[in-house]
N, C-alpha and C. Protein backbone atom coordinates (compact mmCIF):
# COMPACT_ATOMS: atom_id res chain seq x y z
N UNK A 1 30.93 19.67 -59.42
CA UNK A 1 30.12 19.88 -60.59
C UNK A 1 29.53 21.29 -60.56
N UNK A 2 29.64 22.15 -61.52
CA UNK A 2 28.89 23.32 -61.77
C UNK A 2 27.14 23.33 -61.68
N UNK A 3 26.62 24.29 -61.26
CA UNK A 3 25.04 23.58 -61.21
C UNK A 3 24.97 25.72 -61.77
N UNK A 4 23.97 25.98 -62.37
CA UNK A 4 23.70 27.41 -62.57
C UNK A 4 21.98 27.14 -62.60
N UNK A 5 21.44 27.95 -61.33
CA UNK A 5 20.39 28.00 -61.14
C UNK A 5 19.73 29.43 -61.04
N UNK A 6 18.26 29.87 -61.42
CA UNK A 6 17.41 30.52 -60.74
C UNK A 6 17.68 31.36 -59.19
N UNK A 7 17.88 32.44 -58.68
CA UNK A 7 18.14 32.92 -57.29
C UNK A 7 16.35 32.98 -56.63
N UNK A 8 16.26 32.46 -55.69
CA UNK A 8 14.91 32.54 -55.02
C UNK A 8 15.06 33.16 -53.94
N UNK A 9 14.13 34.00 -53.55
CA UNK A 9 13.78 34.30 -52.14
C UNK A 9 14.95 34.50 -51.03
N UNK A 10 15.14 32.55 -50.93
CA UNK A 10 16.03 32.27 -50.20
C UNK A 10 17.41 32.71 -50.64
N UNK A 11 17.71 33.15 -51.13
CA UNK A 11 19.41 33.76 -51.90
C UNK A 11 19.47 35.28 -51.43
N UNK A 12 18.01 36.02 -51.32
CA UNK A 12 18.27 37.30 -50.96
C UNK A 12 19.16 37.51 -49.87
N UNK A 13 19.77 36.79 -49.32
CA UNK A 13 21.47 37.30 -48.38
C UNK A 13 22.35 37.39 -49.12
N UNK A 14 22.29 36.27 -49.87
CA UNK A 14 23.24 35.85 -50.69
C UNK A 14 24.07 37.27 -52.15
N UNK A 15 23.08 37.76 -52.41
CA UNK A 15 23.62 38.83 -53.74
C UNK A 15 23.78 39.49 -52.86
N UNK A 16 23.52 40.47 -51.37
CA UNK A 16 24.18 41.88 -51.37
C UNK A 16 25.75 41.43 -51.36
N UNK A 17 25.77 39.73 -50.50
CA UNK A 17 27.42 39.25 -50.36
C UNK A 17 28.19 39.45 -51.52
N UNK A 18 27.50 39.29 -52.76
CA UNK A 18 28.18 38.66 -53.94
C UNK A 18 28.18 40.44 -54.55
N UNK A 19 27.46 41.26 -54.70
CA UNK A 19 27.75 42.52 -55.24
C UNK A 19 28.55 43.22 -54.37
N UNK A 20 28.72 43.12 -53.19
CA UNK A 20 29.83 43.91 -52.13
C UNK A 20 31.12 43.50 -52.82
N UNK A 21 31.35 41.98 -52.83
CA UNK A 21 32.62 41.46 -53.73
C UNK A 21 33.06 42.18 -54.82
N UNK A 22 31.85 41.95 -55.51
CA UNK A 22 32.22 42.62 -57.10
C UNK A 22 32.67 44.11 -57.07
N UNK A 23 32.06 44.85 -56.11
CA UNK A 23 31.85 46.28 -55.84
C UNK A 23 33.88 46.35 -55.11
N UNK A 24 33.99 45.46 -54.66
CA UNK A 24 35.52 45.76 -53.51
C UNK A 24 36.44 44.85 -54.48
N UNK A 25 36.32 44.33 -55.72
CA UNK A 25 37.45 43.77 -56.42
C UNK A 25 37.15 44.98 -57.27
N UNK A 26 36.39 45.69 -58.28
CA UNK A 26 36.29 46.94 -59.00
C UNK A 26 36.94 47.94 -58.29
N UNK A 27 36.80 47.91 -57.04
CA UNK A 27 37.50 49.39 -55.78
C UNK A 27 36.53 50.10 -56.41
N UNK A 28 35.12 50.04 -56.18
CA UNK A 28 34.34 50.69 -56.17
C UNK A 28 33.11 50.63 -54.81
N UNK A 29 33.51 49.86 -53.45
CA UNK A 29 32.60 49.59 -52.90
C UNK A 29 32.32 50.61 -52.06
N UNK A 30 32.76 51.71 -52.48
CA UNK A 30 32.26 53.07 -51.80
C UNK A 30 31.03 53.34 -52.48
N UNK A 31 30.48 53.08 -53.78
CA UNK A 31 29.98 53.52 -54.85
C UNK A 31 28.34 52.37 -53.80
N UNK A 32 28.60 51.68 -53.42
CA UNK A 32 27.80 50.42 -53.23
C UNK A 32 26.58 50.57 -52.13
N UNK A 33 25.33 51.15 -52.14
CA UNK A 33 25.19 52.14 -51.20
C UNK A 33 23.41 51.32 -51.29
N UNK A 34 23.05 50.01 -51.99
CA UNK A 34 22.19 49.54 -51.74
C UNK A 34 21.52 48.54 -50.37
N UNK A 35 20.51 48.60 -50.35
CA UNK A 35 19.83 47.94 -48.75
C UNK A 35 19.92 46.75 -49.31
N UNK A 36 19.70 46.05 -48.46
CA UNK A 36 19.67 44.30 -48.69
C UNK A 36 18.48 44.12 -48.86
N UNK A 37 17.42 44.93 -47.98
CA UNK A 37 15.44 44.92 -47.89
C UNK A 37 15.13 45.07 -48.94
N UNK A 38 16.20 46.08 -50.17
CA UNK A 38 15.51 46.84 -51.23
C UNK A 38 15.68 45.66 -52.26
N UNK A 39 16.70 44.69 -52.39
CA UNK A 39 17.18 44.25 -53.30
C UNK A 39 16.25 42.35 -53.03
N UNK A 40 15.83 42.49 -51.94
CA UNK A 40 14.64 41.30 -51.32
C UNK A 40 13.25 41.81 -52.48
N UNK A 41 13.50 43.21 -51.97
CA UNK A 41 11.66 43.76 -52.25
C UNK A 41 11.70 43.73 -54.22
N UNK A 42 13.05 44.39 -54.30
CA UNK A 42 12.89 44.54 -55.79
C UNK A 42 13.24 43.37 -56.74
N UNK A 43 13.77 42.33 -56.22
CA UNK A 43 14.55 41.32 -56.90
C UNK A 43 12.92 39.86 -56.85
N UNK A 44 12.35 39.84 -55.79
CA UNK A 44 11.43 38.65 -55.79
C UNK A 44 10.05 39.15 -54.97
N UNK A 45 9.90 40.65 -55.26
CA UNK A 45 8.25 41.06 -54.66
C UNK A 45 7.13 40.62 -56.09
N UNK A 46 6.32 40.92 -55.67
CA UNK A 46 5.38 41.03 -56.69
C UNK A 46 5.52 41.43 -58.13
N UNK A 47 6.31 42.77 -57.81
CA UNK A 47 6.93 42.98 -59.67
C UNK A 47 8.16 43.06 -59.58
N UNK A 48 8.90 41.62 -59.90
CA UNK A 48 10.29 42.53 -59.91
C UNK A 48 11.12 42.97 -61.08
N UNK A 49 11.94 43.66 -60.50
CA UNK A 49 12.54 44.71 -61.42
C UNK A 49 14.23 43.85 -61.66
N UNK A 50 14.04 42.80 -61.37
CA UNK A 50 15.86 42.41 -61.96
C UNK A 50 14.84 40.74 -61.98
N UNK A 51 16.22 40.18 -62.41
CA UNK A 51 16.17 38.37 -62.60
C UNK A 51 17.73 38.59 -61.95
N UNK A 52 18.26 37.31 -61.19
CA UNK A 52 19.17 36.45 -60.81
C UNK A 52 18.97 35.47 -61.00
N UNK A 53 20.84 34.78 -61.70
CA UNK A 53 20.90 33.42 -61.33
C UNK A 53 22.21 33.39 -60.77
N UNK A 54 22.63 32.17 -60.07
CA UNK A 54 23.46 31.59 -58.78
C UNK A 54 24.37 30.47 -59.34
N UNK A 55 25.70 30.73 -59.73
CA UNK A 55 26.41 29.08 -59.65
C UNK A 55 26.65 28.90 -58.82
N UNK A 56 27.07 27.32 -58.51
CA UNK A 56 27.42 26.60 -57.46
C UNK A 56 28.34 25.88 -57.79
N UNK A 57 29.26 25.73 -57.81
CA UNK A 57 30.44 24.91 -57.19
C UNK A 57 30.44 23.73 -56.59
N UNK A 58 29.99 22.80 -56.83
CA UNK A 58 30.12 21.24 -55.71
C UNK A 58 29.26 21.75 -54.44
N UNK A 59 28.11 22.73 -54.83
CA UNK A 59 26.93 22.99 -53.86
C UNK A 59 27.07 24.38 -53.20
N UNK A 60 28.62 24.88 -53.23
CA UNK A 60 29.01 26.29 -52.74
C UNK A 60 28.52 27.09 -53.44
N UNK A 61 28.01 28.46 -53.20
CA UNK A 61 27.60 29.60 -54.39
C UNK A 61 28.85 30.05 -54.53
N UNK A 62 29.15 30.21 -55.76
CA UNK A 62 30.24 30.82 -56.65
C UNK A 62 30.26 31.91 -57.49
N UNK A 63 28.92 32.64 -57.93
CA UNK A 63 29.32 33.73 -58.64
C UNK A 63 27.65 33.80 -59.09
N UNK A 64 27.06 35.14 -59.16
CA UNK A 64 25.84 35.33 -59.84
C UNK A 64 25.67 36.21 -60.90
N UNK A 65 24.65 36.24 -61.68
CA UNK A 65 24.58 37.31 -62.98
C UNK A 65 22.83 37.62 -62.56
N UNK A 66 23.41 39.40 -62.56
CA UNK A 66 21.98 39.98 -62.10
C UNK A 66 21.28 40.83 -63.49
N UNK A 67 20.36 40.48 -64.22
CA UNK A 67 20.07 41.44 -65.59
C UNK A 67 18.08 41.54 -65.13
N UNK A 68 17.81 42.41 -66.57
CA UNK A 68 16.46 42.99 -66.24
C UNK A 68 16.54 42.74 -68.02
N UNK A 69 14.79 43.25 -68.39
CA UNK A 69 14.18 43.23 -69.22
C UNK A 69 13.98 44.56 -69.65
N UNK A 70 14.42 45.29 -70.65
CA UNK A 70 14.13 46.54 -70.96
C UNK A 70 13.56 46.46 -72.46
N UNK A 71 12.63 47.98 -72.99
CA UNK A 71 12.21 48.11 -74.55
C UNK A 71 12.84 49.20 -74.92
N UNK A 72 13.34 49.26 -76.42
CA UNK A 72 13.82 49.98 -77.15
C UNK A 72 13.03 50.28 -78.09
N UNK A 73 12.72 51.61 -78.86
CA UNK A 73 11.74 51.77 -79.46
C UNK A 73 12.63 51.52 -81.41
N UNK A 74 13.46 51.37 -81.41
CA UNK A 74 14.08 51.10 -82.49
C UNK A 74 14.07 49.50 -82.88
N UNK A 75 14.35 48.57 -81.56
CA UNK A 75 14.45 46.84 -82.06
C UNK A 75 13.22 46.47 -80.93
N UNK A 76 12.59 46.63 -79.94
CA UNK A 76 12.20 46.02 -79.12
C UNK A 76 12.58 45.65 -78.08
N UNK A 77 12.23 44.56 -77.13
CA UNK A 77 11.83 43.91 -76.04
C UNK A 77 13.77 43.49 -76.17
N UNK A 78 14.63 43.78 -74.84
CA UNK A 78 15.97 42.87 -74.53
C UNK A 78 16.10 42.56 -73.48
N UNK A 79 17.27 42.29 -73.07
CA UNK A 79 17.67 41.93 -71.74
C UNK A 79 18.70 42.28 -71.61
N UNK A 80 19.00 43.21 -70.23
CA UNK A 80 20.47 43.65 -70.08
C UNK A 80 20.86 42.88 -68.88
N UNK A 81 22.28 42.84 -69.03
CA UNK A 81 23.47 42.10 -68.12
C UNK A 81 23.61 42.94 -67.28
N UNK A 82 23.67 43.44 -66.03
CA UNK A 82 24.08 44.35 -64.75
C UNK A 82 25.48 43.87 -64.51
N UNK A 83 25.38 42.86 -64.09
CA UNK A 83 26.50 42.61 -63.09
C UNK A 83 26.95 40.91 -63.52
N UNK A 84 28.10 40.35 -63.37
CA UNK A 84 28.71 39.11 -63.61
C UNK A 84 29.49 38.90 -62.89
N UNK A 85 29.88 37.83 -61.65
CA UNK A 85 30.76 38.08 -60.82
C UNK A 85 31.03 36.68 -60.46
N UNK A 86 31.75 36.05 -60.55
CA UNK A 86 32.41 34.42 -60.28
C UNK A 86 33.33 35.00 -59.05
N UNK A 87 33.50 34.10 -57.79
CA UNK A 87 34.73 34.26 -56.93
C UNK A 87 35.41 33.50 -57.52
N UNK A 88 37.05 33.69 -56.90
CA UNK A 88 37.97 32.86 -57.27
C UNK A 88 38.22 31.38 -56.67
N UNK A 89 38.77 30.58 -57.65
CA UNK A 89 38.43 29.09 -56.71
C UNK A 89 39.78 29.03 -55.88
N UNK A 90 39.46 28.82 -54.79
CA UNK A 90 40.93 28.46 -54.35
C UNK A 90 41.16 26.97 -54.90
N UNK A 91 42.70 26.91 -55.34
CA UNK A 91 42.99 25.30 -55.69
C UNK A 91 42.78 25.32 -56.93
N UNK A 92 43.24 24.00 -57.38
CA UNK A 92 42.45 23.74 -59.05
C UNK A 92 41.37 22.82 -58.87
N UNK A 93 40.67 23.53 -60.49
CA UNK A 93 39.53 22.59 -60.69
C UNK A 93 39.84 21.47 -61.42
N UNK A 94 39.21 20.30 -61.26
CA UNK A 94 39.76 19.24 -62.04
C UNK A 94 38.24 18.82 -62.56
């Protein structure tokens, strides 16, 4: 069963795994040059500066979407998409 949740605290291992992926299927993981501390401190400190959420797979993490809250002085208040990254399933899904 698919479950798409909230990333807490406890996940901060979890995204540098999942953006290294995304970063080495793009062939860009030279480009990939963030701390894991920074992305703890900035992702679930006091102010943070991104939102994550986490699918799961039959309880496995499978793929996350990392976005933020930005203002435009033309429409207002949005939300941008960073990053989208599903692994591949081995097998079929049924």
């Amino acid at each position: 069963m698919l479950r798409i949740r909230a990333a807490t605290i406890k996940d901060a291992p979890l995204l540098p795994a999942f953006i290294r992926e995304r970063a080495e299927f793009e062939r860009e993981l030279h480009l990939c040059t963030i701390e894991d501390s920074n992305l703890a401190r900035d992702g679930f400190g006091p102010t943070p500066k991104f939102r994550a959420l986490i699918s799961e797979w039959e309880g496995l993490p499978t793929g996350y979407a990392l976005f933020y809250g930005h203002y435009t002085t033309c429409s207002g208040p949005g939300l941008y998409l960073e990053d989208l990254f599903v692994r591949p399933l081995a097998g079929k899904v049924s």
